[in-house]
PDB file of N, CA and C in Angstrom:
ATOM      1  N   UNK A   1     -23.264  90.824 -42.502  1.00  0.00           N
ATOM      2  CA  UNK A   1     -23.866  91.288 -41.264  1.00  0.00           C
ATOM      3  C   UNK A   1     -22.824  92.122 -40.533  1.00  0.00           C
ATOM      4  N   UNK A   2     -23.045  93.432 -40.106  1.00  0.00           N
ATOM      5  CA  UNK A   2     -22.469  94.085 -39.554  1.00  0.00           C
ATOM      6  C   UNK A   2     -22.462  94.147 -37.770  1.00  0.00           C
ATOM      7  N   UNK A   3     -23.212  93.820 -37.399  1.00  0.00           N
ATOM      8  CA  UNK A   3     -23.678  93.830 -35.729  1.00  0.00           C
ATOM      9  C   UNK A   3     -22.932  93.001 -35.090  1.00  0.00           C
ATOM     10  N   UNK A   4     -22.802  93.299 -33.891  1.00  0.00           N
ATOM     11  CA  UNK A   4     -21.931  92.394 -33.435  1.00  0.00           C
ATOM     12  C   UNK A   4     -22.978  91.393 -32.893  1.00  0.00           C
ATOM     13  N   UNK A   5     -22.385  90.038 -32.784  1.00  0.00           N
ATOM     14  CA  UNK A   5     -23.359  88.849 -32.034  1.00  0.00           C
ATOM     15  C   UNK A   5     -23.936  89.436 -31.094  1.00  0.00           C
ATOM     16  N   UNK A   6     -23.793  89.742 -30.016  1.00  0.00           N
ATOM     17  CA  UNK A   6     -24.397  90.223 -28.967  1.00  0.00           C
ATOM     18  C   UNK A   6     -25.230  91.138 -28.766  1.00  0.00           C
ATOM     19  N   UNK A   7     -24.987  92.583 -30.074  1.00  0.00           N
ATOM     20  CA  UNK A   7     -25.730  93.653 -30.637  1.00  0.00           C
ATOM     21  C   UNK A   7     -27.009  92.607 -31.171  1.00  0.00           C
ATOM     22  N   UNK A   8     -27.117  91.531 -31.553  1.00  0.00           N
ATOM     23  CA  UNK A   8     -28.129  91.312 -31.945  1.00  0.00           C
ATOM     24  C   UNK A   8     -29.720  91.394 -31.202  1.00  0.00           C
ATOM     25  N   UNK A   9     -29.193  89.982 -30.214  1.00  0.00           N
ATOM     26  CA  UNK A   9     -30.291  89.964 -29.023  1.00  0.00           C
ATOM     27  C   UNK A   9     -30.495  90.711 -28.100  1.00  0.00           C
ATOM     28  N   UNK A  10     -29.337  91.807 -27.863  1.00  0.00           N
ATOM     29  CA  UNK A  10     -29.631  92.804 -26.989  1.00  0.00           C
ATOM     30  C   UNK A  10     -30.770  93.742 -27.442  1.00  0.00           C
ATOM     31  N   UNK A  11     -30.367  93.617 -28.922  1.00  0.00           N
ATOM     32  CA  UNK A  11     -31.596  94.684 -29.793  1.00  0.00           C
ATOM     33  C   UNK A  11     -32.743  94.164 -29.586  1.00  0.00           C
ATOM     34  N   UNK A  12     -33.021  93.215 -29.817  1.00  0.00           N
ATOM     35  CA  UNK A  12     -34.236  92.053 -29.759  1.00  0.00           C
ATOM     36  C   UNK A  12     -34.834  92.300 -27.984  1.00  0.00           C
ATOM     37  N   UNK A  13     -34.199  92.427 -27.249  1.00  0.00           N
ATOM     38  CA  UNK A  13     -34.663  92.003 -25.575  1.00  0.00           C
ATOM     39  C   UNK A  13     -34.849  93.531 -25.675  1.00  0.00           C
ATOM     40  N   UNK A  14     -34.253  95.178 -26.064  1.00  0.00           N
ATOM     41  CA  UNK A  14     -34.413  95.915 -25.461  1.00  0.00           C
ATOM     42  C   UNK A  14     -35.676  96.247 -26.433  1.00  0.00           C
ATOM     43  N   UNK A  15     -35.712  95.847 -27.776  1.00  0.00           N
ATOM     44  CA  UNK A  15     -37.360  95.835 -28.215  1.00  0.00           C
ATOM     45  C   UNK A  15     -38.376  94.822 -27.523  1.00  0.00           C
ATOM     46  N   UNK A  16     -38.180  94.607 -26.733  1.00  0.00           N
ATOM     47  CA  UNK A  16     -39.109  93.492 -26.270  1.00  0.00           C
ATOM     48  C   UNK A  16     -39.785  92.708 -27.498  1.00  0.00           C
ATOM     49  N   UNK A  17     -38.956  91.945 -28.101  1.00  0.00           N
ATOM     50  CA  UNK A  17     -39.804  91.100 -29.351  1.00  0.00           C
ATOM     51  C   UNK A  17     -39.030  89.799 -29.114  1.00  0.00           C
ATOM     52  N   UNK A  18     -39.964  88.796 -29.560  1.00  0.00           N
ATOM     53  CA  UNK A  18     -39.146  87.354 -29.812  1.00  0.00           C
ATOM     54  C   UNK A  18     -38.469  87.238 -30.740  1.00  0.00           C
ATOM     55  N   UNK A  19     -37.249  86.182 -30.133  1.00  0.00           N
ATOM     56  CA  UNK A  19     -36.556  86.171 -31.391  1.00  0.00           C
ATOM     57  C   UNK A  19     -36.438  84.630 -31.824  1.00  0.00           C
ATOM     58  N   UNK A  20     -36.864  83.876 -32.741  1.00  0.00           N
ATOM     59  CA  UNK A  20     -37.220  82.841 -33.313  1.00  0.00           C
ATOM     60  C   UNK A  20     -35.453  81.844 -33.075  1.00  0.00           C
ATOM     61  N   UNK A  21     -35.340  81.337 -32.061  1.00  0.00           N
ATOM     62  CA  UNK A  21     -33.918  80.373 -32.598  1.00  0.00           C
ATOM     63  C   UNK A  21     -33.745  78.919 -32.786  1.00  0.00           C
ATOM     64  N   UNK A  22     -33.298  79.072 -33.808  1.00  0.00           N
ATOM     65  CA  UNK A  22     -33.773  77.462 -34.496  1.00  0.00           C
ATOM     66  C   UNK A  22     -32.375  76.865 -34.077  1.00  0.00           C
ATOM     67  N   UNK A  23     -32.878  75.306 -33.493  1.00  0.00           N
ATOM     68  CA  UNK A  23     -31.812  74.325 -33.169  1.00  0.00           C
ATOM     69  C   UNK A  23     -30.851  73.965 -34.737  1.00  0.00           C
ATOM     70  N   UNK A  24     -29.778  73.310 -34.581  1.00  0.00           N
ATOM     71  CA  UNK A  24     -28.530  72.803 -35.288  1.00  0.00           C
ATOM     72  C   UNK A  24     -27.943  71.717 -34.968  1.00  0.00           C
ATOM     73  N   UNK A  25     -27.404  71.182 -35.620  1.00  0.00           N
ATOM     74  CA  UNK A  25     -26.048  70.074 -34.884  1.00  0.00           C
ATOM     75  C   UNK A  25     -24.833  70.119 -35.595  1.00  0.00           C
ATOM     76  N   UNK A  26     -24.870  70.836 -36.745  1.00  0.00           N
ATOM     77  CA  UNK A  26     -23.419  70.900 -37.069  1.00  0.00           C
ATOM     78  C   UNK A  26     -23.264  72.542 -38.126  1.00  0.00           C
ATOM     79  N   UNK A  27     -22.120  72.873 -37.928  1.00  0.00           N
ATOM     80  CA  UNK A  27     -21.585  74.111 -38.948  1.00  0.00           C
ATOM     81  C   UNK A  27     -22.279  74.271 -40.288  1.00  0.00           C
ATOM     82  N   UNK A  28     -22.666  72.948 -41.301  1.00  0.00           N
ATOM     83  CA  UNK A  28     -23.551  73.084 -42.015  1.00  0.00           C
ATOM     84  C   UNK A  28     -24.822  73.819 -41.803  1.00  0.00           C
ATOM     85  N   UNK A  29     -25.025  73.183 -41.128  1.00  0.00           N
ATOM     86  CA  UNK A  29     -27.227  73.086 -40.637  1.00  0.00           C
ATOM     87  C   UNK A  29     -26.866  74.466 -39.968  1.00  0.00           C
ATOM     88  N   UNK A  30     -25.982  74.824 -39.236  1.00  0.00           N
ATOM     89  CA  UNK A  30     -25.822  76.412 -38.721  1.00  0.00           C
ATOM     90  C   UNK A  30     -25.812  77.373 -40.071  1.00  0.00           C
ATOM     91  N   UNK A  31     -24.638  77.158 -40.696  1.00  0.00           N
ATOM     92  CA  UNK A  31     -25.012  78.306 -41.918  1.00  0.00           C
ATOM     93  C   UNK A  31     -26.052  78.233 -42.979  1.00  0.00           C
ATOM     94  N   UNK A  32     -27.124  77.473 -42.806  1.00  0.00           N
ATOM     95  CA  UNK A  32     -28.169  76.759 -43.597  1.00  0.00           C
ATOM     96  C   UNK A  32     -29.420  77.562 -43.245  1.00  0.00           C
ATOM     97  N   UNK A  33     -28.929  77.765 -41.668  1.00  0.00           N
ATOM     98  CA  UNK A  33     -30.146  78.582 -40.870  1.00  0.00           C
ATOM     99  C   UNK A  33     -29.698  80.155 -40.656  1.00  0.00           C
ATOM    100  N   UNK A  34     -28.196  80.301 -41.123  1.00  0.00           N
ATOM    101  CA  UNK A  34     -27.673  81.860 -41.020  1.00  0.00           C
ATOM    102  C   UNK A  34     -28.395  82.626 -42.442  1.00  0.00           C
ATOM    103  N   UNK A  35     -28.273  81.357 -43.350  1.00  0.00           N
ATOM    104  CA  UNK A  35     -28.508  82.037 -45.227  1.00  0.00           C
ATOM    105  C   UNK A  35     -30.061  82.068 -44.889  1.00  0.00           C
ATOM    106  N   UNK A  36     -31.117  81.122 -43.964  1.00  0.00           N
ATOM    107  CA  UNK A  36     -32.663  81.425 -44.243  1.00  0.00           C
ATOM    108  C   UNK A  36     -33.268  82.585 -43.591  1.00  0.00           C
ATOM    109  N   UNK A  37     -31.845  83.798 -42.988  1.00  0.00           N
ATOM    110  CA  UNK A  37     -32.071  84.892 -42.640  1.00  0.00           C
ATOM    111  C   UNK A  37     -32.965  84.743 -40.836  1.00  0.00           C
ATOM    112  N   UNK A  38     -32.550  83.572 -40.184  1.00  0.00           N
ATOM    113  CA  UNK A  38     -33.229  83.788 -38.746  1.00  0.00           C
ATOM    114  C   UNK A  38     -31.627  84.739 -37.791  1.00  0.00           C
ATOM    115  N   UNK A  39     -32.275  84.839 -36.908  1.00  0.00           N
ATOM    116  CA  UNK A  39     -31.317  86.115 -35.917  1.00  0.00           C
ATOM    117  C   UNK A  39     -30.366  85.275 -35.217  1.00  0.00           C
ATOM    118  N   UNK A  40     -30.569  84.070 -34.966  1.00  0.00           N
ATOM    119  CA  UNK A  40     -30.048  83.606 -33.657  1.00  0.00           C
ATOM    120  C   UNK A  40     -29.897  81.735 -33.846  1.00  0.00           C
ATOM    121  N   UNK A  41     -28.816  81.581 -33.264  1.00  0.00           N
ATOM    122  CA  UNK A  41     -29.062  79.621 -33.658  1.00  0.00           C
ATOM    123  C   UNK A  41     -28.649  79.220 -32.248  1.00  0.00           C
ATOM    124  N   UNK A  42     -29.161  77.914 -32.239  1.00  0.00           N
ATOM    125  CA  UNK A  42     -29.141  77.002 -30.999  1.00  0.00           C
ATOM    126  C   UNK A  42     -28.637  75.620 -31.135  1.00  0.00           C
ATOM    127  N   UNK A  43     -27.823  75.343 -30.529  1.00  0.00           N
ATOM    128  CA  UNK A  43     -27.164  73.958 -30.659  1.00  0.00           C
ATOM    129  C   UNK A  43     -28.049  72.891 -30.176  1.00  0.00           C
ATOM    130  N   UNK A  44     -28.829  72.227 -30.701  1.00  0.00           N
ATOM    131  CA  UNK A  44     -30.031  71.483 -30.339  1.00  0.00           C
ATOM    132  C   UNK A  44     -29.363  69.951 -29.405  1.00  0.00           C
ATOM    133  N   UNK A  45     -29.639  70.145 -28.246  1.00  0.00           N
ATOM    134  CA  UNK A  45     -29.056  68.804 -27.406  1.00  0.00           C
ATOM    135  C   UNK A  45     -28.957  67.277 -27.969  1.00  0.00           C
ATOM    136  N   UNK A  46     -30.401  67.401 -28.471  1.00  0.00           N
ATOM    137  CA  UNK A  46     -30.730  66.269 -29.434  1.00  0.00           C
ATOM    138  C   UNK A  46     -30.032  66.461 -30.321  1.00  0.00           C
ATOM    139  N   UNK A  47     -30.264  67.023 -31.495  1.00  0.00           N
ATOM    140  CA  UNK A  47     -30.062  67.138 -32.506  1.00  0.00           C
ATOM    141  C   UNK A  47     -27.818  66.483 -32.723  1.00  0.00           C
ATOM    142  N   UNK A  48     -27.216  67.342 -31.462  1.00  0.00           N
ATOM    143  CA  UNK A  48     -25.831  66.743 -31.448  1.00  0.00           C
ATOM    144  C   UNK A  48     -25.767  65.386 -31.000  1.00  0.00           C
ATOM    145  N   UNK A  49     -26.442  64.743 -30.167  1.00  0.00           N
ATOM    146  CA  UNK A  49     -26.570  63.461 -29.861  1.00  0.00           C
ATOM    147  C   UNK A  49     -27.014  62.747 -30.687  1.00  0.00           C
ATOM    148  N   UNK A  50     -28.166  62.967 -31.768  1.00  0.00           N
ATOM    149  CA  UNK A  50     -28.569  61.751 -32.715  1.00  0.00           C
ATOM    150  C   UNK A  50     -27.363  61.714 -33.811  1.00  0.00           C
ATOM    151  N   UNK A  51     -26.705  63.300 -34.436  1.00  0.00           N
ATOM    152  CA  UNK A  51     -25.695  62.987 -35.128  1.00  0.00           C
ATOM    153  C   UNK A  51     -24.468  62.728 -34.578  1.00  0.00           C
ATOM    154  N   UNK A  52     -24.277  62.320 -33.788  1.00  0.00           N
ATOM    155  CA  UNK A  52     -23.004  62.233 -33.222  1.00  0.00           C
ATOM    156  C   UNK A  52     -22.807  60.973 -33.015  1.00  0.00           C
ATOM    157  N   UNK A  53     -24.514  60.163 -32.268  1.00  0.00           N
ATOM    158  CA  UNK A  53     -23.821  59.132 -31.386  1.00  0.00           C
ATOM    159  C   UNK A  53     -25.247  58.082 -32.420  1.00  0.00           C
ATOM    160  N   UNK A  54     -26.559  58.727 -32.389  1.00  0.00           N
ATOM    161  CA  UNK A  54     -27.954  58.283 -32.627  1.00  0.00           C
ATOM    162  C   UNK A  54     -28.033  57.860 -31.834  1.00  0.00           C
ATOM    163  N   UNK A  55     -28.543  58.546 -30.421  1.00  0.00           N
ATOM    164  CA  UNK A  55     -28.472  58.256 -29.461  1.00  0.00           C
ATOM    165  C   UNK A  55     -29.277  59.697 -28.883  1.00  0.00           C
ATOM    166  N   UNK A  56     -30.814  59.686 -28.267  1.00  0.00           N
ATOM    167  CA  UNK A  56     -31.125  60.686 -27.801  1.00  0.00           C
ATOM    168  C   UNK A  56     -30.496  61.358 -26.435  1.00  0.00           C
ATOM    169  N   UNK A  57     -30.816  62.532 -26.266  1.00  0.00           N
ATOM    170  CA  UNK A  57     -30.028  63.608 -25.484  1.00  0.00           C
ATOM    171  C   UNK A  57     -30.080  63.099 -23.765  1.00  0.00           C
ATOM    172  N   UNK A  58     -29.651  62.488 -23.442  1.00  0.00           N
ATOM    173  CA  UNK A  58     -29.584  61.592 -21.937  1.00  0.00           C
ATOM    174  C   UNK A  58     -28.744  61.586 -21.572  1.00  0.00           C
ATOM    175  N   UNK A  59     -27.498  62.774 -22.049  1.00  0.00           N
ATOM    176  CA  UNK A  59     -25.785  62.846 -20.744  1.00  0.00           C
ATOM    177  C   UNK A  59     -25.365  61.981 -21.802  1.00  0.00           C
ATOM    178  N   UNK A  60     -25.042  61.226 -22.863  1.00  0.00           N
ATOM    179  CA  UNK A  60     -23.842  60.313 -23.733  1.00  0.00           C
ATOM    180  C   UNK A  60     -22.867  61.464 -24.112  1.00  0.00           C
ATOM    181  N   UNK A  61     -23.187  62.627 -24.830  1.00  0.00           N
ATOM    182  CA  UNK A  61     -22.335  63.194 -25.439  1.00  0.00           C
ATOM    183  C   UNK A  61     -21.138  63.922 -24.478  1.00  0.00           C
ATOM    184  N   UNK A  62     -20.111  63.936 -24.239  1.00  0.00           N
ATOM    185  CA  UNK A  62     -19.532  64.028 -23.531  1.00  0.00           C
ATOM    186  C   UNK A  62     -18.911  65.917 -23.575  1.00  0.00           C
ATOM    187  N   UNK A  63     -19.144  66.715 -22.772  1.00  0.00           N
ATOM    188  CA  UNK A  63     -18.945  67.576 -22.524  1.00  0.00           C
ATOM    189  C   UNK A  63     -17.737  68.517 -23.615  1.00  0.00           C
ATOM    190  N   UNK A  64     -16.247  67.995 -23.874  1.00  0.00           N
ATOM    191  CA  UNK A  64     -15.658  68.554 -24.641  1.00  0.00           C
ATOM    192  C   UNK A  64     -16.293  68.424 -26.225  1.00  0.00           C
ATOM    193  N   UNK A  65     -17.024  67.200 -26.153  1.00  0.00           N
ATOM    194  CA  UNK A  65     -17.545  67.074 -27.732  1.00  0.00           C
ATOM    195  C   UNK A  65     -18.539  68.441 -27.831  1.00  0.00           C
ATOM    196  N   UNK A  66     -19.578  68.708 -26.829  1.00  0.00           N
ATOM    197  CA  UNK A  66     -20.661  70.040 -26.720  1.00  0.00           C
ATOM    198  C   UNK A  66     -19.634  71.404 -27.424  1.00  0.00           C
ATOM    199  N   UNK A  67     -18.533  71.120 -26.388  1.00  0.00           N
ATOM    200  CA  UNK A  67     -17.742  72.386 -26.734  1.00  0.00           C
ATOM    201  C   UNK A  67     -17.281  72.585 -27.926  1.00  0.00           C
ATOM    202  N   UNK A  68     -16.803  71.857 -28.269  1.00  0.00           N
ATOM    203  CA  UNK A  68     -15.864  71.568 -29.762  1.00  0.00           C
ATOM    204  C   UNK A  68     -17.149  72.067 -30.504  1.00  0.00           C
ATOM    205  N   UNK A  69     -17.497  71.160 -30.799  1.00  0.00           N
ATOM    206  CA  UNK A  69     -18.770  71.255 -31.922  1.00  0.00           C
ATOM    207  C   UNK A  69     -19.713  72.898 -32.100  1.00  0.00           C
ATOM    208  N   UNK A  70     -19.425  73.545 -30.622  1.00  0.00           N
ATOM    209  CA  UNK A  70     -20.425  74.923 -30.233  1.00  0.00           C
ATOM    210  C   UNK A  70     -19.302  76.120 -31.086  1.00  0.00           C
ATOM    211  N   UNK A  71     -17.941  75.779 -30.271  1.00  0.00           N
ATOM    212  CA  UNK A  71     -16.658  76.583 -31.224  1.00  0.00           C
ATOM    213  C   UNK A  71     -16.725  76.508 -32.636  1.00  0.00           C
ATOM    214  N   UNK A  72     -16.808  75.074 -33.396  1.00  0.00           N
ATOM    215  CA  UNK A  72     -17.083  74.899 -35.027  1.00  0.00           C
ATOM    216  C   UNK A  72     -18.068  75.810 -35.476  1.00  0.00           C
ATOM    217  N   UNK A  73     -19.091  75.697 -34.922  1.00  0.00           N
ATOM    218  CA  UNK A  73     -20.493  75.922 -35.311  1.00  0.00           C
ATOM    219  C   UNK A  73     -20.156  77.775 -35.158  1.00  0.00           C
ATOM    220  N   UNK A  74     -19.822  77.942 -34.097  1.00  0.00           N
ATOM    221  CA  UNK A  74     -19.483  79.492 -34.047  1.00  0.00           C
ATOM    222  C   UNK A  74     -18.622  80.482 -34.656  1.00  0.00           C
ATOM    223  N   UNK A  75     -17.550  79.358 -35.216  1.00  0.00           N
ATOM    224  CA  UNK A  75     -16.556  79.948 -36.299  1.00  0.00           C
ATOM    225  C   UNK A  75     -17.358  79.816 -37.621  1.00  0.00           C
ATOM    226  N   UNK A  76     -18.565  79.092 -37.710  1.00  0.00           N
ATOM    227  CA  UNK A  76     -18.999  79.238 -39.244  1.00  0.00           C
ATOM    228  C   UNK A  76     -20.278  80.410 -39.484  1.00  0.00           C
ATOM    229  N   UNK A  77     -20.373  80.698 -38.201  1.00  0.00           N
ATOM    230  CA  UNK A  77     -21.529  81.669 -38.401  1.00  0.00           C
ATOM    231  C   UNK A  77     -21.405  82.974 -38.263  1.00  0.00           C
ATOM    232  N   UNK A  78     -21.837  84.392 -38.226  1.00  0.00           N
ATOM    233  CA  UNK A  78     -21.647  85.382 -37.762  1.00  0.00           C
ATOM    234  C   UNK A  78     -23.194  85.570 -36.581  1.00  0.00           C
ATOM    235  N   UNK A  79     -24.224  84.585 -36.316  1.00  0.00           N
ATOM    236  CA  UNK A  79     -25.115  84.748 -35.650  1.00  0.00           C
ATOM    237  C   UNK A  79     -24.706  84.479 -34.033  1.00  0.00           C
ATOM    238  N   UNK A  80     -25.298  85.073 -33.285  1.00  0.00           N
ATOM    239  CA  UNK A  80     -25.078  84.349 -31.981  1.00  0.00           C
ATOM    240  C   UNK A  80     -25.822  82.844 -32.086  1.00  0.00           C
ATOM    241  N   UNK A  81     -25.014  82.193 -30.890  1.00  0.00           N
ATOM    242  CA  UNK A  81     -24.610  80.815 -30.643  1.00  0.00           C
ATOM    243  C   UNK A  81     -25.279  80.490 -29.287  1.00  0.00           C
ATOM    244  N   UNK A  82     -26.256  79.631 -29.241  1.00  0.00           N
ATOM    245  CA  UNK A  82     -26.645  79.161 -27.962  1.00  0.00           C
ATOM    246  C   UNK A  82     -26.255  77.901 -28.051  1.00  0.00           C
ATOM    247  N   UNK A  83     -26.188  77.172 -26.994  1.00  0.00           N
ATOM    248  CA  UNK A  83     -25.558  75.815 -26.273  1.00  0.00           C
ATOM    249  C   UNK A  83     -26.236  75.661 -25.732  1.00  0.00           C
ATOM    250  N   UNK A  84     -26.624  73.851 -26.022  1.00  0.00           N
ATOM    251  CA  UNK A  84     -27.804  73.447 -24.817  1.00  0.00           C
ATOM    252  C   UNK A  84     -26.735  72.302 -24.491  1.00  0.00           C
ATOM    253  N   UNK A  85     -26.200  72.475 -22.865  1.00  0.00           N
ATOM    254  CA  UNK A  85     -25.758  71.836 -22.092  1.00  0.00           C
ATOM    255  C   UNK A  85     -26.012  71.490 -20.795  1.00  0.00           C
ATOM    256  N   UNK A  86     -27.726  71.209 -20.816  1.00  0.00           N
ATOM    257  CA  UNK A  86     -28.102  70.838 -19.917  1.00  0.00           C
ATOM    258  C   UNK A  86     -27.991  69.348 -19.103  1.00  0.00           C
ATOM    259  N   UNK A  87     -27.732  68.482 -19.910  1.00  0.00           N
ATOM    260  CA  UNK A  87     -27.033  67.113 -19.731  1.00  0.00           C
ATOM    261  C   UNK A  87     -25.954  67.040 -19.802  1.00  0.00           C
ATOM    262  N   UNK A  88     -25.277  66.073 -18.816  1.00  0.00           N
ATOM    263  CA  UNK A  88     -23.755  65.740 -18.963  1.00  0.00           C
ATOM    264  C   UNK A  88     -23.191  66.492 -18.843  1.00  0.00           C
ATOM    265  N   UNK A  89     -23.507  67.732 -18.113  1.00  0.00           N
ATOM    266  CA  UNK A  89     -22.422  68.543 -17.145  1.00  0.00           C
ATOM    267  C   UNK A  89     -22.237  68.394 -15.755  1.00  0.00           C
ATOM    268  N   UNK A  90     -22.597  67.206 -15.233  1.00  0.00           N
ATOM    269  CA  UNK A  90     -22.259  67.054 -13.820  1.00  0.00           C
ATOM    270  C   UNK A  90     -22.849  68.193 -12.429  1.00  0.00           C
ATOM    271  N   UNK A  91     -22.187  68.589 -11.829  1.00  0.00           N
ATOM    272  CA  UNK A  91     -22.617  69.105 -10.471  1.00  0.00           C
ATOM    273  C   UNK A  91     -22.498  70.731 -10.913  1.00  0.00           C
ATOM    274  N   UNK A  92     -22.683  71.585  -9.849  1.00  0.00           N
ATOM    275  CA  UNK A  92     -22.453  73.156 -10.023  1.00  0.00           C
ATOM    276  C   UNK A  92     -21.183  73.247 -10.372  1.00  0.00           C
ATOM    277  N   UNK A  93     -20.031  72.748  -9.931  1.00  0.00           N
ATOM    278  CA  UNK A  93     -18.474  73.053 -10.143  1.00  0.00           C
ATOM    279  C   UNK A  93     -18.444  72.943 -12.015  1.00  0.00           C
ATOM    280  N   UNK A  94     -19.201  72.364 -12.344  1.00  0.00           N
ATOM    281  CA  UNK A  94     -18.948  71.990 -13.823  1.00  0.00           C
ATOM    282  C   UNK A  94     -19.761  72.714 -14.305  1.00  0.00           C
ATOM    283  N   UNK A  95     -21.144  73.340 -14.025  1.00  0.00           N
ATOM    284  CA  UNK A  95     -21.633  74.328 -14.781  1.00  0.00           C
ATOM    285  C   UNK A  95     -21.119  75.598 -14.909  1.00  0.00           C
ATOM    286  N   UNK A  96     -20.420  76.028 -13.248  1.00  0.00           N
ATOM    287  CA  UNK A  96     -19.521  76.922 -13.566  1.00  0.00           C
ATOM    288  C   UNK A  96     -18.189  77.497 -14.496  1.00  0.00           C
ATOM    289  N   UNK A  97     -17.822  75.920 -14.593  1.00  0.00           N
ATOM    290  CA  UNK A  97     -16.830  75.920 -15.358  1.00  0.00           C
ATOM    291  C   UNK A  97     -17.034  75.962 -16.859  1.00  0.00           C
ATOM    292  N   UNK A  98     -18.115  75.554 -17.498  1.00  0.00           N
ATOM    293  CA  UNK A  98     -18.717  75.797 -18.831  1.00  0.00           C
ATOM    294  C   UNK A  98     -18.893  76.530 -19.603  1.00  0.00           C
ATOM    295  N   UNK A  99     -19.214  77.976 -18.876  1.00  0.00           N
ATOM    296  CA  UNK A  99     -19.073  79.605 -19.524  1.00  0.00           C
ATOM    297  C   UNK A  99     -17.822  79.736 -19.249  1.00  0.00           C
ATOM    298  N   UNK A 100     -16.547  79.203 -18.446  1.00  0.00           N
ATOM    299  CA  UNK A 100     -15.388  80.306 -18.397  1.00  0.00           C
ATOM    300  C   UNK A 100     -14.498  79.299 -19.856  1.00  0.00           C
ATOM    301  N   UNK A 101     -14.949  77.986 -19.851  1.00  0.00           N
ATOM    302  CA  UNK A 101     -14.000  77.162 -20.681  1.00  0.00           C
ATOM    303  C   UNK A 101     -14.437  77.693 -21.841  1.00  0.00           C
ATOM    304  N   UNK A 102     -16.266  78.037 -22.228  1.00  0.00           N
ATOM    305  CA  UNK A 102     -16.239  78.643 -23.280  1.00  0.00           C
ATOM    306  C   UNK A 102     -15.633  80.111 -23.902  1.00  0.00           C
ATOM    307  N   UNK A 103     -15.569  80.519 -22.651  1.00  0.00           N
ATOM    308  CA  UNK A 103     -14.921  82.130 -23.328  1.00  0.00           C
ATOM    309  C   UNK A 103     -13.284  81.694 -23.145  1.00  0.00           C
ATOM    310  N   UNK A 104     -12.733  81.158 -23.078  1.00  0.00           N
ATOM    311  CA  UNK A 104     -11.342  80.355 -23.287  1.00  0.00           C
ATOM    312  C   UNK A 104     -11.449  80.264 -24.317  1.00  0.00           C
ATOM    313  N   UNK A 105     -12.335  79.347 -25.208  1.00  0.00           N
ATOM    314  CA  UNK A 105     -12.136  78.510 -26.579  1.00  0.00           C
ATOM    315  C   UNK A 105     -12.886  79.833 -27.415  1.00  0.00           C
ATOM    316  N   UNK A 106     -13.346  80.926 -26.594  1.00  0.00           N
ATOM    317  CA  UNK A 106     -13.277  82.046 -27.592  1.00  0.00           C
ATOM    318  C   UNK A 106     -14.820  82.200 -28.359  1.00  0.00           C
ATOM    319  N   UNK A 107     -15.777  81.138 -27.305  1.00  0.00           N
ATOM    320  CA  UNK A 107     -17.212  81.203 -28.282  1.00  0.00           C
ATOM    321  C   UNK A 107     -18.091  81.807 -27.496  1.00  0.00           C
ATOM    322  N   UNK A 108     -18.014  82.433 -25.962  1.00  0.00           N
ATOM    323  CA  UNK A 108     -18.396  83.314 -25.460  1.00  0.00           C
ATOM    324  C   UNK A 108     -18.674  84.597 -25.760  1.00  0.00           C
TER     325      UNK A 108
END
């Protein structure tokens, strides 16, 4: 794949078309869904909580584990990377802080 991550969905939003993104929980199941040729992957909230803990998505997984696991998953793919960190990020100060820690760890 030649495009850059971001060239992808930008292409996708400025065609106005959907773009199909299938959840993951680990670097495997990410390049599993890079080889079945979809555009885009999603770190499924659940999906990291049942393998992680078996334990559905209710705030357990603890915030650096989201990260870690989003960085793995992003070093194994060339697709863009969504993060569902809607649990267990605490107040606004911590959502803010979530996109800058991710473009720190370089998966932004």
């Amino acid at each position: 794949m030649t495009a850059k991550r971001t060239s992808i969905l930008k292409k996708a939003i400025m065609e106005k078309r959907a773009v199909v993104v299938v959840g993951c929980h680990d670097a495997f199941s990410a390049r599993i869904i890079e080889k079945c040729g979809f555009e885009a992957i999603q770190i499924s909230g659940y999906g990291l909580a049942a393998s992680l803990l078996g334990k559905p998505d209710v705030g357990l997984v603890q915030m650096k584990d989201v990260l870690d696991m989003t960085w793995k998953i992003a070093q194994a793919v060339k697709l863009p990377v969504r993060a569902d960190v809607d649990t267990g990020g605490g107040n606004a100060v911590n959502a803010a802080w979530i996109p800058e820690r991710s473009m720190a760890r370089g998966i932004a």
